[in-house]
PDB file of N, CA and C in Angstrom:
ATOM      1  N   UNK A   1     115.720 112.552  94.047  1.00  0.00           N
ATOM      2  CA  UNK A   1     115.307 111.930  95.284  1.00  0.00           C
ATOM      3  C   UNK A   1     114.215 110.912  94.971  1.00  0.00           C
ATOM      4  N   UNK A   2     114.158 109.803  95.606  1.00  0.00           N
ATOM      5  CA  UNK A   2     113.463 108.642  95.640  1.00  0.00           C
ATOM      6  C   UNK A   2     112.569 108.412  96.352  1.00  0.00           C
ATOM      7  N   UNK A   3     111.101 108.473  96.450  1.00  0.00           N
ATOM      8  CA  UNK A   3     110.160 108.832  97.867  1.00  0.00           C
ATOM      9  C   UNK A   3     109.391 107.107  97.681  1.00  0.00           C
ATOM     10  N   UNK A   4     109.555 106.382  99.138  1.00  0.00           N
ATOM     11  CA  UNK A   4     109.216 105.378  99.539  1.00  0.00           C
ATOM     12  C   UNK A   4     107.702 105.541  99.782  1.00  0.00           C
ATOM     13  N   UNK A   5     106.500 104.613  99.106  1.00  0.00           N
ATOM     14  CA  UNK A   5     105.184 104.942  99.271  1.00  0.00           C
ATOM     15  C   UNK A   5     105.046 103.775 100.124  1.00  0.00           C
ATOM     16  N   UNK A   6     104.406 104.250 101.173  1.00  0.00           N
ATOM     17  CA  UNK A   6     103.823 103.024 102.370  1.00  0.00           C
ATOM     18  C   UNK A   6     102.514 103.506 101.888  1.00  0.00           C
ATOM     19  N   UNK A   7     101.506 102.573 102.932  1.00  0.00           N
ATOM     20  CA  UNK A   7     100.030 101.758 102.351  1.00  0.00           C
ATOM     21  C   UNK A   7      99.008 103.291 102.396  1.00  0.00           C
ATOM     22  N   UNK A   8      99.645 104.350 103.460  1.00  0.00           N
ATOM     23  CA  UNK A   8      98.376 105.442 103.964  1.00  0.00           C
ATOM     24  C   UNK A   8      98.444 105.850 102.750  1.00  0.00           C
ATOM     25  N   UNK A   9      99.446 106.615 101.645  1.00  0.00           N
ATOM     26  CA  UNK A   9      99.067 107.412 100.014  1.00  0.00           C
ATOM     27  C   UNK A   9      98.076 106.575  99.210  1.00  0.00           C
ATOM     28  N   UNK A  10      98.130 105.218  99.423  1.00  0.00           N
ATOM     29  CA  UNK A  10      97.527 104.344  98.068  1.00  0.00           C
ATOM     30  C   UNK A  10      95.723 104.886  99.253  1.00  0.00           C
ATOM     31  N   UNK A  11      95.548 104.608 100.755  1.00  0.00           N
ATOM     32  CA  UNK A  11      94.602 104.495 101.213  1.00  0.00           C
ATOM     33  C   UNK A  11      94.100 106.027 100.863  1.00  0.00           C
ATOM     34  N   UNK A  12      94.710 106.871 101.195  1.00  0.00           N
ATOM     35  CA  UNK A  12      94.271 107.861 101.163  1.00  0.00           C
ATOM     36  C   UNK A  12      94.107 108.595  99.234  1.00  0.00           C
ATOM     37  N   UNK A  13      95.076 108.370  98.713  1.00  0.00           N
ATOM     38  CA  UNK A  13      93.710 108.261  97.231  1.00  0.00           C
ATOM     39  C   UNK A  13      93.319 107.804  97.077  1.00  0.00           C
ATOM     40  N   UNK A  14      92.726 106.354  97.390  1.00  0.00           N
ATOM     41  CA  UNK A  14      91.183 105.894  97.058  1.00  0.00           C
ATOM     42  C   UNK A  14      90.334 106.034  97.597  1.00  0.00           C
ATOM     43  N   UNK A  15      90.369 106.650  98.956  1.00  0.00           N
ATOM     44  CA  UNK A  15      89.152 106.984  99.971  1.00  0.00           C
ATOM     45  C   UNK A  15      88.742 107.999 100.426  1.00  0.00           C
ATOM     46  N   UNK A  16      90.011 109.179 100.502  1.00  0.00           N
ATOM     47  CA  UNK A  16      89.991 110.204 100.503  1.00  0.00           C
ATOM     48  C   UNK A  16      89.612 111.591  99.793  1.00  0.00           C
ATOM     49  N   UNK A  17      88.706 112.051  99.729  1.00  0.00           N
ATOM     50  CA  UNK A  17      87.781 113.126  98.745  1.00  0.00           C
ATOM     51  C   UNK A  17      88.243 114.086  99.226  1.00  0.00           C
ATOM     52  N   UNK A  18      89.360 114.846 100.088  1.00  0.00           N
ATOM     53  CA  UNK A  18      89.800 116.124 100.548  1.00  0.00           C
ATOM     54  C   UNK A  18      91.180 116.298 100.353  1.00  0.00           C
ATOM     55  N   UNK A  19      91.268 117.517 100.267  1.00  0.00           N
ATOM     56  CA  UNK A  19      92.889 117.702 100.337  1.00  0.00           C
ATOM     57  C   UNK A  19      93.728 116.962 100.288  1.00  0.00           C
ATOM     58  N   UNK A  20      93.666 115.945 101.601  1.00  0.00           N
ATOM     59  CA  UNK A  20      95.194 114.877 101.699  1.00  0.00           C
ATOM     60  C   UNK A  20      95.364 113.740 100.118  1.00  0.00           C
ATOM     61  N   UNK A  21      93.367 113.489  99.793  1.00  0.00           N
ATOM     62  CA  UNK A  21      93.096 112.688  98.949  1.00  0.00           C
ATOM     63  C   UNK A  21      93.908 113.164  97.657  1.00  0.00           C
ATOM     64  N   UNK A  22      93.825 114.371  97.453  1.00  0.00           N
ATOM     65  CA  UNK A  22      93.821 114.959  96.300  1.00  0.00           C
ATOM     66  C   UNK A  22      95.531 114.874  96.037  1.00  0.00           C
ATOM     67  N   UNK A  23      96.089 115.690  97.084  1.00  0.00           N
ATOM     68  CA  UNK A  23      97.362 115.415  96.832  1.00  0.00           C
ATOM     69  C   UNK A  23      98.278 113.944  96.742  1.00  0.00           C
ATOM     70  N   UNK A  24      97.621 112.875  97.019  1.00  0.00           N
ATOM     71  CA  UNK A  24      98.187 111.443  97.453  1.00  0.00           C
ATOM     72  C   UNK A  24      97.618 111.065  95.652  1.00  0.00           C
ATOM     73  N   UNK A  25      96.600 111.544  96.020  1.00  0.00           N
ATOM     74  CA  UNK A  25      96.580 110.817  94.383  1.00  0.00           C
ATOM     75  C   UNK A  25      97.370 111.580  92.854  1.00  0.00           C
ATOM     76  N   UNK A  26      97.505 112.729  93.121  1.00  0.00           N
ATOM     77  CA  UNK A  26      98.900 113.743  92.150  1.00  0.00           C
ATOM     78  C   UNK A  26     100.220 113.089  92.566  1.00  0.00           C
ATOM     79  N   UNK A  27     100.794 112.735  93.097  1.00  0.00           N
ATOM     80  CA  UNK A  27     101.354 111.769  93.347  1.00  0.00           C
ATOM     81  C   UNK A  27     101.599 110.739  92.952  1.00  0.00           C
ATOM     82  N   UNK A  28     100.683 109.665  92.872  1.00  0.00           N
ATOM     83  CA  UNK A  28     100.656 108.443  92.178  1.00  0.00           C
ATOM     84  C   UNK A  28     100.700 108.862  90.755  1.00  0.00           C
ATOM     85  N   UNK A  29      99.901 109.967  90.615  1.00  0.00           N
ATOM     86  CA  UNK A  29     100.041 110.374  88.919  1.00  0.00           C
ATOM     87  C   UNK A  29     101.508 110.676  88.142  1.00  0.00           C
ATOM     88  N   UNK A  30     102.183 111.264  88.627  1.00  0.00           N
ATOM     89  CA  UNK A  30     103.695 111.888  88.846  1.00  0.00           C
ATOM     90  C   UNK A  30     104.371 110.397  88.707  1.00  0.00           C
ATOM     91  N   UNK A  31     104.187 109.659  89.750  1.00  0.00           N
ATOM     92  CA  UNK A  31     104.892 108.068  89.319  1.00  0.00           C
ATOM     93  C   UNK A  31     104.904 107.659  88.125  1.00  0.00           C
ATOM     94  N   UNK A  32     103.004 107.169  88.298  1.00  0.00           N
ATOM     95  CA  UNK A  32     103.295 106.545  86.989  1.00  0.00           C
ATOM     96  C   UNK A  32     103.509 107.344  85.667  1.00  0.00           C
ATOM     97  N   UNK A  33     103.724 108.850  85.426  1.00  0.00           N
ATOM     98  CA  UNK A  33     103.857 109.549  84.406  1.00  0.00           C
ATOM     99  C   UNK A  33     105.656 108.681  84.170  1.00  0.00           C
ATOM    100  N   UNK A  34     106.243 108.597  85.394  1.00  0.00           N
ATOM    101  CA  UNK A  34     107.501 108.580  85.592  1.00  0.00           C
ATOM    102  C   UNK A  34     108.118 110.486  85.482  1.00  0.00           C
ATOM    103  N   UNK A  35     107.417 110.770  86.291  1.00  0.00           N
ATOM    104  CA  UNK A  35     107.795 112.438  86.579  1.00  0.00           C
ATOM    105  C   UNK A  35     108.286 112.476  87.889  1.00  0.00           C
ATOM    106  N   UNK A  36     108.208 111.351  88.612  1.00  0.00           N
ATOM    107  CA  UNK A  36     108.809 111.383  89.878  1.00  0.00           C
ATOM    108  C   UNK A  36     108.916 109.933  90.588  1.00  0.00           C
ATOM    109  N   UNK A  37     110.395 109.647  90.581  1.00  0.00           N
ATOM    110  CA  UNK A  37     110.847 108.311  91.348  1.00  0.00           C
ATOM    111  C   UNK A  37     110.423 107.860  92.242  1.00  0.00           C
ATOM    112  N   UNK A  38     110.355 106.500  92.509  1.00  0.00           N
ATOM    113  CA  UNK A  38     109.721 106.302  94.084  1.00  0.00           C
ATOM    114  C   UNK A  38     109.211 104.445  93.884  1.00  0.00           C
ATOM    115  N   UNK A  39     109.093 104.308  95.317  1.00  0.00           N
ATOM    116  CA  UNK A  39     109.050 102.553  95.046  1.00  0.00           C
ATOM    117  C   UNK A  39     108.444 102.584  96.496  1.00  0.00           C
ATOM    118  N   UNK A  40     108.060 101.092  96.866  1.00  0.00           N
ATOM    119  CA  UNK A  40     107.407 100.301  97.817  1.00  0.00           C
ATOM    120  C   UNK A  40     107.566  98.862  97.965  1.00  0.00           C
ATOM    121  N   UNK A  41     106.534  98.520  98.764  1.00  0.00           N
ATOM    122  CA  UNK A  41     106.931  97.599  99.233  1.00  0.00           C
ATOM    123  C   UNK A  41     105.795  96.564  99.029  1.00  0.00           C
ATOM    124  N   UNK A  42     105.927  94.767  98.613  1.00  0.00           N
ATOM    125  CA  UNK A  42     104.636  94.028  98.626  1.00  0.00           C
ATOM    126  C   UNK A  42     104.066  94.025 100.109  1.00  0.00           C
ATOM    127  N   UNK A  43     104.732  94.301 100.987  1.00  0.00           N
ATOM    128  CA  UNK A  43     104.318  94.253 102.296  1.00  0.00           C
ATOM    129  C   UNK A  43     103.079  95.562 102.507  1.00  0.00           C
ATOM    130  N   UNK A  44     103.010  96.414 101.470  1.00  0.00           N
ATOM    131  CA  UNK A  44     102.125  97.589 101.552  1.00  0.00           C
ATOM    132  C   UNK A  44     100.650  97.143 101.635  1.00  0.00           C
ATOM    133  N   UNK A  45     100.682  96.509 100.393  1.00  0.00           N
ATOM    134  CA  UNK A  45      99.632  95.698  99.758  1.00  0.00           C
ATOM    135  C   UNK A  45      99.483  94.565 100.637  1.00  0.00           C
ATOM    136  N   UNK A  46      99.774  94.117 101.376  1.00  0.00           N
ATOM    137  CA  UNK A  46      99.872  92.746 101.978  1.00  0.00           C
ATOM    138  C   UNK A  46      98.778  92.543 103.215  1.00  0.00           C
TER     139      UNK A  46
END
């Protein structure tokens, strides 16, 4: 399965110091390990 990252995961690990933070940013880790598929959009960032 392929999980679409919109802008709140990227906001919420860099700003976020609790729970939601923690898990949004294991996440991004998992990507870029390439341990788990997933893509976005320049419109995220935009």
């Amino acid at each position: 399965m392929r999980f679409y990252l919109d802008s709140n995961v990227f906001i919420y690990a860099d700003l976020n110091q609790e729970d939601i933070g923690d898990r949004a940013r294991s996440l991004l880790r998992e990507v870029q390990d390439g341990k788990q598929p997933a893509s976005t959009s320049a419109l995220t960032f935009d």
